[in-house]
N, C-alpha and C. Protein backbone atom coordinates (compact mmCIF):
# COMPACT_ATOMS: atom_id res chain seq x y z
N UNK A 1 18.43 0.66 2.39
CA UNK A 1 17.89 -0.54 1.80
C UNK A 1 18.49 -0.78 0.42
N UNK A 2 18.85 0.51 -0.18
CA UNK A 2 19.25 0.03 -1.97
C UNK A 2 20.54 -0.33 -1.91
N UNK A 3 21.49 -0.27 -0.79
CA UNK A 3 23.18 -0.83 -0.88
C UNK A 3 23.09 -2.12 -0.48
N UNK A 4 21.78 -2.22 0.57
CA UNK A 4 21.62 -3.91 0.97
C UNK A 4 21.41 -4.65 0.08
N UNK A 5 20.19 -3.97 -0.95
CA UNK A 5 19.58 -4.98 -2.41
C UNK A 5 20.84 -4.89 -3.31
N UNK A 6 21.51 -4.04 -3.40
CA UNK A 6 22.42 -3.94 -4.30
C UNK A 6 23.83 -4.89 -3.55
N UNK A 7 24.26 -5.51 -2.64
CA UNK A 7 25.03 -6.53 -1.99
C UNK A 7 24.53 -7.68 -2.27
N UNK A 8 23.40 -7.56 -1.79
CA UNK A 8 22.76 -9.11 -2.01
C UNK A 8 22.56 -9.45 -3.20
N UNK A 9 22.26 -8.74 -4.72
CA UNK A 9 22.11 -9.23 -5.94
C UNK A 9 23.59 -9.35 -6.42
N UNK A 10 24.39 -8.72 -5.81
CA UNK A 10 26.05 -8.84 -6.53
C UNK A 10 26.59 -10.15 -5.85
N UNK A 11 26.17 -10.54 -4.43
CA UNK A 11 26.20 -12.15 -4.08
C UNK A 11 25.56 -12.68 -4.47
N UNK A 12 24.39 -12.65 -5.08
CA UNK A 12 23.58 -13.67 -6.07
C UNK A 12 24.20 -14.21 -7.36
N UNK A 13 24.60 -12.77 -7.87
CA UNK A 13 24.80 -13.17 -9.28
C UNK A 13 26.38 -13.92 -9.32
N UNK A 14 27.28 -13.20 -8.09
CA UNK A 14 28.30 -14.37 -7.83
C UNK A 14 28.31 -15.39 -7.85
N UNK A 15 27.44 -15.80 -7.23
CA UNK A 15 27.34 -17.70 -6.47
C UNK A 15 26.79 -18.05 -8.06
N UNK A 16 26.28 -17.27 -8.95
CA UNK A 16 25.25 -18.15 -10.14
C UNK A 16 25.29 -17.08 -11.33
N UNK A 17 26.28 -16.50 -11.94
CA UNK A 17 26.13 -15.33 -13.41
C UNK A 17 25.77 -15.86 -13.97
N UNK A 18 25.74 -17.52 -14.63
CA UNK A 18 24.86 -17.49 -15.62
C UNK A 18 23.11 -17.37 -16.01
N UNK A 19 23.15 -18.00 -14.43
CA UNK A 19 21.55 -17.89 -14.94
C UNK A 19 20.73 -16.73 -13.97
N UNK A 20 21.12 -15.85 -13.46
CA UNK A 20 20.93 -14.54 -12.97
C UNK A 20 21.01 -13.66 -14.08
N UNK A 21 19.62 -12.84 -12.86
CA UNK A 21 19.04 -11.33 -14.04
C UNK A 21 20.53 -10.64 -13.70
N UNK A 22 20.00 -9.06 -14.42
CA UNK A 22 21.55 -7.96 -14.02
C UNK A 22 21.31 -8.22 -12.40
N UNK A 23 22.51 -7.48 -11.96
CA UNK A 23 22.68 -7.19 -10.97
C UNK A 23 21.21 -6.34 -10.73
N UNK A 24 21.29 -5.08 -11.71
CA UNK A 24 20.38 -4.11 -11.13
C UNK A 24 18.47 -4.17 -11.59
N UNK A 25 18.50 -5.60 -12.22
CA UNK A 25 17.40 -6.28 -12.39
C UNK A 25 17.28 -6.42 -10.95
N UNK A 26 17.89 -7.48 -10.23
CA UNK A 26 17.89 -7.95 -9.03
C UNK A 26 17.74 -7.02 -7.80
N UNK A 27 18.90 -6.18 -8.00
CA UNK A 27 18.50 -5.13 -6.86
C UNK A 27 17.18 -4.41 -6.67
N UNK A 28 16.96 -4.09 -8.04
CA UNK A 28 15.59 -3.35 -8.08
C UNK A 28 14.27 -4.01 -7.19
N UNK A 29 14.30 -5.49 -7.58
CA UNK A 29 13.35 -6.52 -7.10
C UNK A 29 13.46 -6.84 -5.94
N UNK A 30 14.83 -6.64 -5.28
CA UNK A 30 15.31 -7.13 -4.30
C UNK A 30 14.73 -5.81 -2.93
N UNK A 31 15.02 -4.44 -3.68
CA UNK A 31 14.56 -3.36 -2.79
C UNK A 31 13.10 -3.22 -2.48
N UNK A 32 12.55 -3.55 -3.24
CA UNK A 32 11.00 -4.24 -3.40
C UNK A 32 10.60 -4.48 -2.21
N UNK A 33 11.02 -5.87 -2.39
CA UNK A 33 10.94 -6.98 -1.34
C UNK A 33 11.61 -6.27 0.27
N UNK A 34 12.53 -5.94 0.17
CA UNK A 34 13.04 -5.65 1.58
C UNK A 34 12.80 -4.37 2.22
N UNK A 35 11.96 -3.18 1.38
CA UNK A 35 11.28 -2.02 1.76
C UNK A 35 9.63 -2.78 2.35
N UNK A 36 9.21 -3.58 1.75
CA UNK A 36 7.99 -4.30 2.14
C UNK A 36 8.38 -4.89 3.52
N UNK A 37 9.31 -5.91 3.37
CA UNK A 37 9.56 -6.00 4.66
C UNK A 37 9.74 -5.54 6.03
N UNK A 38 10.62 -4.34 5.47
CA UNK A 38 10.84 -3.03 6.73
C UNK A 38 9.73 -2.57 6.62
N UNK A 39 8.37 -2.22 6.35
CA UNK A 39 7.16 -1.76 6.60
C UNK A 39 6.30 -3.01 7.37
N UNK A 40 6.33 -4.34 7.33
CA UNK A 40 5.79 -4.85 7.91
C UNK A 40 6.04 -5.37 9.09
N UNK A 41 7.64 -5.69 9.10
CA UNK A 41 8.45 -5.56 10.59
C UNK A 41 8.15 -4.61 11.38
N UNK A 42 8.34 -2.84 10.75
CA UNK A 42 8.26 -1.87 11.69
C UNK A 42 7.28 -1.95 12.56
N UNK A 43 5.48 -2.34 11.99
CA UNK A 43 4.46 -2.19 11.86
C UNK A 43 4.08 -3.15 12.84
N UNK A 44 4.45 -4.45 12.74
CA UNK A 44 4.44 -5.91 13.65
C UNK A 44 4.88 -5.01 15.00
N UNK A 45 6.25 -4.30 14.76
CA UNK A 45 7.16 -4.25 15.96
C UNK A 45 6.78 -3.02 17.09
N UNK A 46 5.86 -2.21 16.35
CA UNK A 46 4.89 -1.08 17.33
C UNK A 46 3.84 -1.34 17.36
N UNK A 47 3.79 -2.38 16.47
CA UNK A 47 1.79 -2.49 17.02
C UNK A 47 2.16 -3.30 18.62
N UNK A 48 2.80 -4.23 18.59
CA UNK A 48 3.42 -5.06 19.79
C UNK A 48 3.74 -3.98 20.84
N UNK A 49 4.86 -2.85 20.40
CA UNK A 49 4.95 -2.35 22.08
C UNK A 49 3.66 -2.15 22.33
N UNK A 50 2.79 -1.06 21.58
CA UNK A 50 1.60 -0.77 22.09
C UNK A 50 0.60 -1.26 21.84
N UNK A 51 0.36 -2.62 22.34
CA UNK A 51 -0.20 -3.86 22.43
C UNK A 51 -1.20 -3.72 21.12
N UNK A 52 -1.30 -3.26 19.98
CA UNK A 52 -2.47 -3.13 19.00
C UNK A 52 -1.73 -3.39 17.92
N UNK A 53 -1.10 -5.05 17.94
CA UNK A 53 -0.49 -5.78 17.04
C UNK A 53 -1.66 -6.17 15.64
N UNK A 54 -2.71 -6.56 16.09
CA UNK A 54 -3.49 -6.89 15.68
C UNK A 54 -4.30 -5.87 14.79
N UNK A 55 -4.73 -4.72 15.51
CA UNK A 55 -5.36 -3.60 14.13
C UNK A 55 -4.40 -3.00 13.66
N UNK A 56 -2.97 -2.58 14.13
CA UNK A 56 -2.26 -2.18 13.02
C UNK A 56 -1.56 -3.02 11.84
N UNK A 57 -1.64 -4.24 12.21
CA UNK A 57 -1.44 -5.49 10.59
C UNK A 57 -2.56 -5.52 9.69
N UNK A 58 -3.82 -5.43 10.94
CA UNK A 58 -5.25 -5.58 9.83
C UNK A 58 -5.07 -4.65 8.75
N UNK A 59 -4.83 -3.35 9.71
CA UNK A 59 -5.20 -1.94 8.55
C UNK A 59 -3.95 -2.07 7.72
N UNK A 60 -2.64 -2.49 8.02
CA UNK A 60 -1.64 -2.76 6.54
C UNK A 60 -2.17 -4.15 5.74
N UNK A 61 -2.27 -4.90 5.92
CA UNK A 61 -3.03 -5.68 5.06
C UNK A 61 -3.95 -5.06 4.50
N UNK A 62 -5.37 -4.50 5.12
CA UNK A 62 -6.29 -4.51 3.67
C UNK A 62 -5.88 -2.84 3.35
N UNK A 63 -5.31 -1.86 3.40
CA UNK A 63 -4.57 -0.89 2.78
C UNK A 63 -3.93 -1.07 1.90
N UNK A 64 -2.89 -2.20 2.01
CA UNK A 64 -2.05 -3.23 0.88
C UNK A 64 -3.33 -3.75 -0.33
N UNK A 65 -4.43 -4.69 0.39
CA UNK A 65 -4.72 -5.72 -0.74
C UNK A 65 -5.79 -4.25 -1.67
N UNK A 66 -6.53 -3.55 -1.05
CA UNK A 66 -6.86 -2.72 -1.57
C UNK A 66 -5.86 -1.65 -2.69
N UNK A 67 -4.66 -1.64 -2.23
CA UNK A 67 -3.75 -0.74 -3.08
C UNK A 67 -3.52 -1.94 -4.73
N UNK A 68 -3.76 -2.84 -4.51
CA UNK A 68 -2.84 -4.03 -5.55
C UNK A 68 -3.95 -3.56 -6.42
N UNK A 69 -5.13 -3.56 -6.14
CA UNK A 69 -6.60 -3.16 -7.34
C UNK A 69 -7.07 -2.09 -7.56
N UNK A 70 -6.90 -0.91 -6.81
CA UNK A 70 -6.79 0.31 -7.08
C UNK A 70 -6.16 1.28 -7.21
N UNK A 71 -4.99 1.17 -7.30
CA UNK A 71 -3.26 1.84 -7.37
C UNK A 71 -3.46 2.92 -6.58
N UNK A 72 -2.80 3.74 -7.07
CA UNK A 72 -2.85 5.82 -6.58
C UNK A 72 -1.38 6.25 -6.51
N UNK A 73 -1.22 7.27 -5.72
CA UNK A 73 -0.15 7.62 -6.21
C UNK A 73 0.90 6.80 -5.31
N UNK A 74 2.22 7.72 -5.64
CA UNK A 74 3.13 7.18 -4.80
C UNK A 74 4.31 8.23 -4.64
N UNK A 75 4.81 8.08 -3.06
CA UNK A 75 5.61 8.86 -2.99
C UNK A 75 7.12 8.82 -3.51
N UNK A 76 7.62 9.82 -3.41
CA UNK A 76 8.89 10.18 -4.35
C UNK A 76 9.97 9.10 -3.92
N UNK A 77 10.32 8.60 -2.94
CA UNK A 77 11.28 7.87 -2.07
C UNK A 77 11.02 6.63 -1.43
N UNK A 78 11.49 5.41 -1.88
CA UNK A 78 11.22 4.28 -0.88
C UNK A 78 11.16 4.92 0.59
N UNK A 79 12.33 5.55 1.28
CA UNK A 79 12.31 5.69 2.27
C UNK A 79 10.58 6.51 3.31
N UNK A 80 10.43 7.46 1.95
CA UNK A 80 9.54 8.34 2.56
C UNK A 80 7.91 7.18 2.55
N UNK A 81 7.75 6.09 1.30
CA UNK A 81 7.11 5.41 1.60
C UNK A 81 6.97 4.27 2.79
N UNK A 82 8.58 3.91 3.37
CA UNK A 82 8.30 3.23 4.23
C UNK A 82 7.62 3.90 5.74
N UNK A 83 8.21 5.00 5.94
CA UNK A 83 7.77 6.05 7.21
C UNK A 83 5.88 6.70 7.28
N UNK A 84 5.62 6.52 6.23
CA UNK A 84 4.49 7.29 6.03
C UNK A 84 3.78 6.62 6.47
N UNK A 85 3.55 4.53 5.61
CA UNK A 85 2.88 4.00 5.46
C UNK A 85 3.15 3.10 6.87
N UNK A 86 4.53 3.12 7.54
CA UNK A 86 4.55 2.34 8.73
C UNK A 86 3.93 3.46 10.08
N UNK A 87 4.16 5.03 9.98
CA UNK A 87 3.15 5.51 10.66
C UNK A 87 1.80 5.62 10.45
N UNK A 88 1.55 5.78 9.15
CA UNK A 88 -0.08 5.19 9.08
C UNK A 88 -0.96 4.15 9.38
N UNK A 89 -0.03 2.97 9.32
CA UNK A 89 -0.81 1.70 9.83
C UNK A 89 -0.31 1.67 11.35
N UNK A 90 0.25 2.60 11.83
CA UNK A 90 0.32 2.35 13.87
C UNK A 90 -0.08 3.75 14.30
N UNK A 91 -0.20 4.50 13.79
CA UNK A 91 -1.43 5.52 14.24
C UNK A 91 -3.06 6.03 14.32
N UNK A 92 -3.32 5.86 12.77
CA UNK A 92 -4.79 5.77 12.78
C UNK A 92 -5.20 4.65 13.23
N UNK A 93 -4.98 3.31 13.64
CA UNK A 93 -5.50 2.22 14.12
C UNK A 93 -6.09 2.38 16.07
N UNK A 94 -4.77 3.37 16.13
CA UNK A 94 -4.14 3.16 17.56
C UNK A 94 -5.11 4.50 18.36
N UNK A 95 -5.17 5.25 17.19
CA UNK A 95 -5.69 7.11 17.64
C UNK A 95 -7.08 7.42 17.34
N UNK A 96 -7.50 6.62 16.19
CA UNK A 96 -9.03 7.28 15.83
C UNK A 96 -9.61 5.80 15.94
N UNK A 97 -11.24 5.95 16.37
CA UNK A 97 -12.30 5.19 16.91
C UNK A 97 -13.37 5.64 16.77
N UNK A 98 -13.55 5.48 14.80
CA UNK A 98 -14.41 6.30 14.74
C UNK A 98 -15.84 5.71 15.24
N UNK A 99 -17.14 6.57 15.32
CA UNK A 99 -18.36 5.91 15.96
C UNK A 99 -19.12 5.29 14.88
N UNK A 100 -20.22 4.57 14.89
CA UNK A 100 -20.74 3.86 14.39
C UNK A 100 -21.57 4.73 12.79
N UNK A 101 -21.86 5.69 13.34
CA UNK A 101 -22.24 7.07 12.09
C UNK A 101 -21.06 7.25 11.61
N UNK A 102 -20.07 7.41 12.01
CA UNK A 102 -18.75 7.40 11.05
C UNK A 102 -18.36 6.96 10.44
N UNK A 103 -18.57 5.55 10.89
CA UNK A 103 -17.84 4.26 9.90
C UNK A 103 -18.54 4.18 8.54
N UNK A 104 -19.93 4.46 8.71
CA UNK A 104 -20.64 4.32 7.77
C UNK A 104 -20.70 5.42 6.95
N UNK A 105 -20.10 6.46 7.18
CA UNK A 105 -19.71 7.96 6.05
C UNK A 105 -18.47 7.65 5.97
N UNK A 106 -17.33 7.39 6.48
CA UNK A 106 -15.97 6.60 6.13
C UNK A 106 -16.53 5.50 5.04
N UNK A 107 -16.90 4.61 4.58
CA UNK A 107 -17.51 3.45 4.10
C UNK A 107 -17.61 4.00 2.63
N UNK A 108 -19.12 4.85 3.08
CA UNK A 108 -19.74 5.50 2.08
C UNK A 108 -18.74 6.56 0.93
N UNK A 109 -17.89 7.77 1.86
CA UNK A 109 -17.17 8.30 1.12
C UNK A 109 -15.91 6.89 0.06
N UNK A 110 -15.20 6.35 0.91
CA UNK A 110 -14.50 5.18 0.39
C UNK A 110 -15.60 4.88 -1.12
N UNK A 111 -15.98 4.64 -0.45
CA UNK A 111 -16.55 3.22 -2.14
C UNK A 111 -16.93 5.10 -3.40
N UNK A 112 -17.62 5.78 -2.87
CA UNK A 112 -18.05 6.73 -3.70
C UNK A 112 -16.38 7.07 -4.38
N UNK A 113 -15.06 7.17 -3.88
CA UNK A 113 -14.25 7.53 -4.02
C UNK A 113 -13.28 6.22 -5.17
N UNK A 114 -13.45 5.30 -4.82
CA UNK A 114 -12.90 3.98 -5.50
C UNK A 114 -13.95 4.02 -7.03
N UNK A 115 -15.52 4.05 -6.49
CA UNK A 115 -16.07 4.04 -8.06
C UNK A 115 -15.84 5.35 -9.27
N UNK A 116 -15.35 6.36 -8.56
CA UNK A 116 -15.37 7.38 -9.51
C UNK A 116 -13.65 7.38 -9.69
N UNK A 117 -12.66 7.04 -8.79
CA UNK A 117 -11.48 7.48 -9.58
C UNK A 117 -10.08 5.99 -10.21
N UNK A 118 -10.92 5.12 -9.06
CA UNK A 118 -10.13 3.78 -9.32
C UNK A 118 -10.25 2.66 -10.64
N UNK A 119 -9.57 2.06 -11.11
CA UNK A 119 -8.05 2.33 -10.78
C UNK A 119 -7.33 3.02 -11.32
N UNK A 120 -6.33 3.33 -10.57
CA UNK A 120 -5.27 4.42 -11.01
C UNK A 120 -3.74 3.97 -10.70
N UNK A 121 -3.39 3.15 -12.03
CA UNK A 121 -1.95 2.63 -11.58
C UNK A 121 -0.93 3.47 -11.92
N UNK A 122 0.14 2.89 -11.64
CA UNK A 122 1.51 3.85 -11.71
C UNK A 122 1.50 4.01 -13.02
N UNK A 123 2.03 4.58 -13.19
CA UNK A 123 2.58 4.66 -14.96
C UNK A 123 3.42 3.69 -15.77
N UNK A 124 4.31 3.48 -14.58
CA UNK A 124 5.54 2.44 -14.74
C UNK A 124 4.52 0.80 -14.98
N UNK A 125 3.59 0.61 -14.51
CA UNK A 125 2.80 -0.53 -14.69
C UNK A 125 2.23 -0.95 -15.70
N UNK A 126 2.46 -2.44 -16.10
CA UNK A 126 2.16 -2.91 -17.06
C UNK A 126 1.06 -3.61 -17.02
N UNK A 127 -0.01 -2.70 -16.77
CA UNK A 127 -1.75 -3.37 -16.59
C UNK A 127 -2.36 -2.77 -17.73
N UNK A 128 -2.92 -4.39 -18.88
CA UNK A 128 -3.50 -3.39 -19.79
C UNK A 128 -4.64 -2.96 -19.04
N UNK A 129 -4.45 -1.63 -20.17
CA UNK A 129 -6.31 -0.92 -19.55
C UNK A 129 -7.39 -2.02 -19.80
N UNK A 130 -7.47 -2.83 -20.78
CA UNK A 130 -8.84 -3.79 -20.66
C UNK A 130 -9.07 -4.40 -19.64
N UNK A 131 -8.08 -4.96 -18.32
CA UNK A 131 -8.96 -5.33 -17.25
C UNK A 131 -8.95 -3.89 -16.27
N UNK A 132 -8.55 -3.04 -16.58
CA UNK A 132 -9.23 -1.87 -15.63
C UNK A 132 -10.84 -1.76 -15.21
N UNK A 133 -11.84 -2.48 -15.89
CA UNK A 133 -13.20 -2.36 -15.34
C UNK A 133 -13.24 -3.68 -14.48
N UNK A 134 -12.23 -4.61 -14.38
CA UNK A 134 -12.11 -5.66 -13.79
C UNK A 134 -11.52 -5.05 -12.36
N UNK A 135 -10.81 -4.24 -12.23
CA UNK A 135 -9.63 -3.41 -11.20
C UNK A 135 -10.77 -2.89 -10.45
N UNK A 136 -11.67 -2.28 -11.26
CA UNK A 136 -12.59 -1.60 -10.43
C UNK A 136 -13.51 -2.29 -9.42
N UNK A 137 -14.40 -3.03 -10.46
CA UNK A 137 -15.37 -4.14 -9.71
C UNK A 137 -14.40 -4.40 -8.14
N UNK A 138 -13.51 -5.08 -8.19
CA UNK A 138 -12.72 -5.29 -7.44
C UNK A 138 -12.22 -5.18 -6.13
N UNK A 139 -12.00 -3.55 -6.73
CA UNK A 139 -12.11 -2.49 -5.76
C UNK A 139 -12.96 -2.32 -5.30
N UNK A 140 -14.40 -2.19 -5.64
CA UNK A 140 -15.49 -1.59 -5.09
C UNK A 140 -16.09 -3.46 -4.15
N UNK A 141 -15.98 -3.99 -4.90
CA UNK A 141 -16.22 -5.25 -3.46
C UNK A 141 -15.19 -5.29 -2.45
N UNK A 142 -14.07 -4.68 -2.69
CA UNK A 142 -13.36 -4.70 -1.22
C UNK A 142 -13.78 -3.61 -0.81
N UNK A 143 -13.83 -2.63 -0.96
CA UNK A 143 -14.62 -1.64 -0.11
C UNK A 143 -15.52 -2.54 0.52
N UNK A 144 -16.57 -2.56 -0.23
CA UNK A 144 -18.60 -2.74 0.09
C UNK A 144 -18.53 -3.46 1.45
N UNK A 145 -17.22 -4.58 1.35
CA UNK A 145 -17.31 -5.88 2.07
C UNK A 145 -17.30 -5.33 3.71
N UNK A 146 -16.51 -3.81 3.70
CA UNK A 146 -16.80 -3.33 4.96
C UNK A 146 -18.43 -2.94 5.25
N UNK A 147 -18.79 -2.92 4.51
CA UNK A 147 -20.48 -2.62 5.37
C UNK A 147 -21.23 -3.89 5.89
N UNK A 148 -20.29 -4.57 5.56
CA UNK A 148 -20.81 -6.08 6.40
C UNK A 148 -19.99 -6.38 7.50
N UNK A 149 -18.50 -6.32 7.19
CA UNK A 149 -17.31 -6.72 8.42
C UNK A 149 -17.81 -5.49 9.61
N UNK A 150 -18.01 -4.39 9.26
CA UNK A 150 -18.27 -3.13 10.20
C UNK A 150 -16.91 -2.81 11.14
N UNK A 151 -15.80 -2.94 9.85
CA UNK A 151 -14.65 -2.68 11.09
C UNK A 151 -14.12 -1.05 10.75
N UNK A 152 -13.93 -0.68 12.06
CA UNK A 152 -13.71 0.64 12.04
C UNK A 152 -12.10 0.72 11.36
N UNK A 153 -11.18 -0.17 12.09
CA UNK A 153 -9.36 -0.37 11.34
C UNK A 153 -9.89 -0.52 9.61
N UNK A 154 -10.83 -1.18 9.33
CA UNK A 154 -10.91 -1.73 7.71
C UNK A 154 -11.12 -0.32 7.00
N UNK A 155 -12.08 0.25 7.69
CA UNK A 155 -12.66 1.44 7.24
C UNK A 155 -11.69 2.54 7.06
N UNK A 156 -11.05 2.85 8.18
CA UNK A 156 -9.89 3.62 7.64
C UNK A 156 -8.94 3.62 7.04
N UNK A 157 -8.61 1.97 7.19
CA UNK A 157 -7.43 1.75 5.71
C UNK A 157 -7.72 1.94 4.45
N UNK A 158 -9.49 1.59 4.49
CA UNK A 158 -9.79 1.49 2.71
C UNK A 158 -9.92 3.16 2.48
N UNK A 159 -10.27 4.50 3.38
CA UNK A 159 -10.45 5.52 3.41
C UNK A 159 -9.03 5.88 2.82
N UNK A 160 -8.21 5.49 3.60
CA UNK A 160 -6.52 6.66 3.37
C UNK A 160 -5.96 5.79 1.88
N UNK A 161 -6.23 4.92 1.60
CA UNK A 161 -5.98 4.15 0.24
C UNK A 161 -6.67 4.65 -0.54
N UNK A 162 -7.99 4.52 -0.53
CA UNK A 162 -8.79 5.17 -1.55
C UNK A 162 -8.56 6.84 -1.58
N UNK A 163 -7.67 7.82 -0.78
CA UNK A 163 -7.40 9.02 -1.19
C UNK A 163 -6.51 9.04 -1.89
N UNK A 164 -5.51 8.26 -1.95
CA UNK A 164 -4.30 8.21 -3.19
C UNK A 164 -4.63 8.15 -4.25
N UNK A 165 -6.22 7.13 -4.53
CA UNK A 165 -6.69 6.77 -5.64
C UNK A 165 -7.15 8.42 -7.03
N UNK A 166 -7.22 9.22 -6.21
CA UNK A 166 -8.22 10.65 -6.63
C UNK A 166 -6.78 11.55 -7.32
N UNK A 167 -7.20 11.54 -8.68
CA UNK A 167 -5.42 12.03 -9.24
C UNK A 167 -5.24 14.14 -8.55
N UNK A 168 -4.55 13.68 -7.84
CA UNK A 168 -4.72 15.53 -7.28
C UNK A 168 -3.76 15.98 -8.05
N UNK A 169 -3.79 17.39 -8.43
CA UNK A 169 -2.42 18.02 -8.87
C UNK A 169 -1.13 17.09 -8.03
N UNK A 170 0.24 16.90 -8.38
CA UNK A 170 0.75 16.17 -7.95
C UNK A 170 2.19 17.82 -7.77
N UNK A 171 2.31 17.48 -6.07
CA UNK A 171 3.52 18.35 -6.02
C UNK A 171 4.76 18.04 -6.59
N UNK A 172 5.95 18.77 -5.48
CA UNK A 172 7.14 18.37 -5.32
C UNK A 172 7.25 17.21 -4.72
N UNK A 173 6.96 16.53 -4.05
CA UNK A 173 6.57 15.44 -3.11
C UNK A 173 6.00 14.18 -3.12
N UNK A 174 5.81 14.26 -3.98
CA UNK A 174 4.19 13.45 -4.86
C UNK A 174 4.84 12.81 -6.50
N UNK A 175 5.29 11.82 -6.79
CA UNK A 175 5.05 11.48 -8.18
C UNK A 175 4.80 9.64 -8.11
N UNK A 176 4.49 9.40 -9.58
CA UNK A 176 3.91 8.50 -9.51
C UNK A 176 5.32 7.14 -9.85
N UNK A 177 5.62 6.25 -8.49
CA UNK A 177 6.49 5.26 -8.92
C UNK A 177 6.18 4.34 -7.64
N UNK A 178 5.72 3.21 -7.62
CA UNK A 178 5.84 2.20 -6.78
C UNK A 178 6.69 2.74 -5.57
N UNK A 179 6.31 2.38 -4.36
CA UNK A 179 7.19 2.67 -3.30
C UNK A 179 7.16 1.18 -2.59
């Protein structure tokens, strides 16, 4: 993906140098955009073979809108973020069903987990801390909102999102940069 962003901003800034960012302004933004993409293509493109198009977009969507207000960590590698997060949203959707007592300790742990550690943005992010009690609120109504929707896909996206949120010792594997 970074030789593609990095082609396409060096044809950008071709067709237009003057009023183009750097090249590697562009690429950067550009890898962004087209790692997002390859996670939502992949995600579209196996939820479809195995006909569960539908809960594996749900659970990347609110995994996504939940991540924008409660950060957490992030893994070391675009690449390793696109694989993780495109098997996460077409497996747990597809594999676990949890029961109705579940959803509601999935739910419960979630929001207990968002009010005590969220938000937690990258480092690299330029969020002042003064709306961080704004980040939170936030967070904790997208949680809550599952004890009304009662969806089991919602529940586990806001679950595996809200574990990133909890600052763990951070390995080899583990540091904090947008993926």
């Amino acid at each position: 993906m970074n030789s593609l962003a990095n082609r396409i901003a060096i044809a950008i800034k071709n067709a237009n140098p003057e009023e183009t960012h750097s090249v590697e302004v562009m690429q950067y933004s550009l890898g962004i955009i087209l790692n997002t993409l390859l996670i939502i293509v992949s995600t579209a493109f196996i939820g479809l073979i195995f006909g569960r198009f539908e809960e594996c977009l749900t659970f990347l969507l609110c995994f996504c809108i939940l991540r924008l207000t409660s950060g957490g960590f992030h893994l070391k590698t675009a690449m390793a973020c696109n694989i993780v997060t495109t098997l996460l949203s077409t497996l747990l959707p597809s594999l676990i069903s949890p029961s109705d007592s579940a959803l509601w300790i999935i739910n419960i742990i979630s929001l207990v987990i968002v009010v005590l550690f969220a938000p937690n943005p990258d480092q690299n992010a330029r969020i002042p801390t003064s709306i961080y009690p704004i980040l939170k609120l936030v967070s904790i109504v997208i949680v809550s909102s599952n004890f009304f929707l009662h969806s089991a896909v919602i529940g586990l996206a806001f679950l595996v999102q809200s574990l990133t949120v909890i600052p763990w010792t951070r390995g080899d594997n583990v540091e904090k940069n947008y993926c």
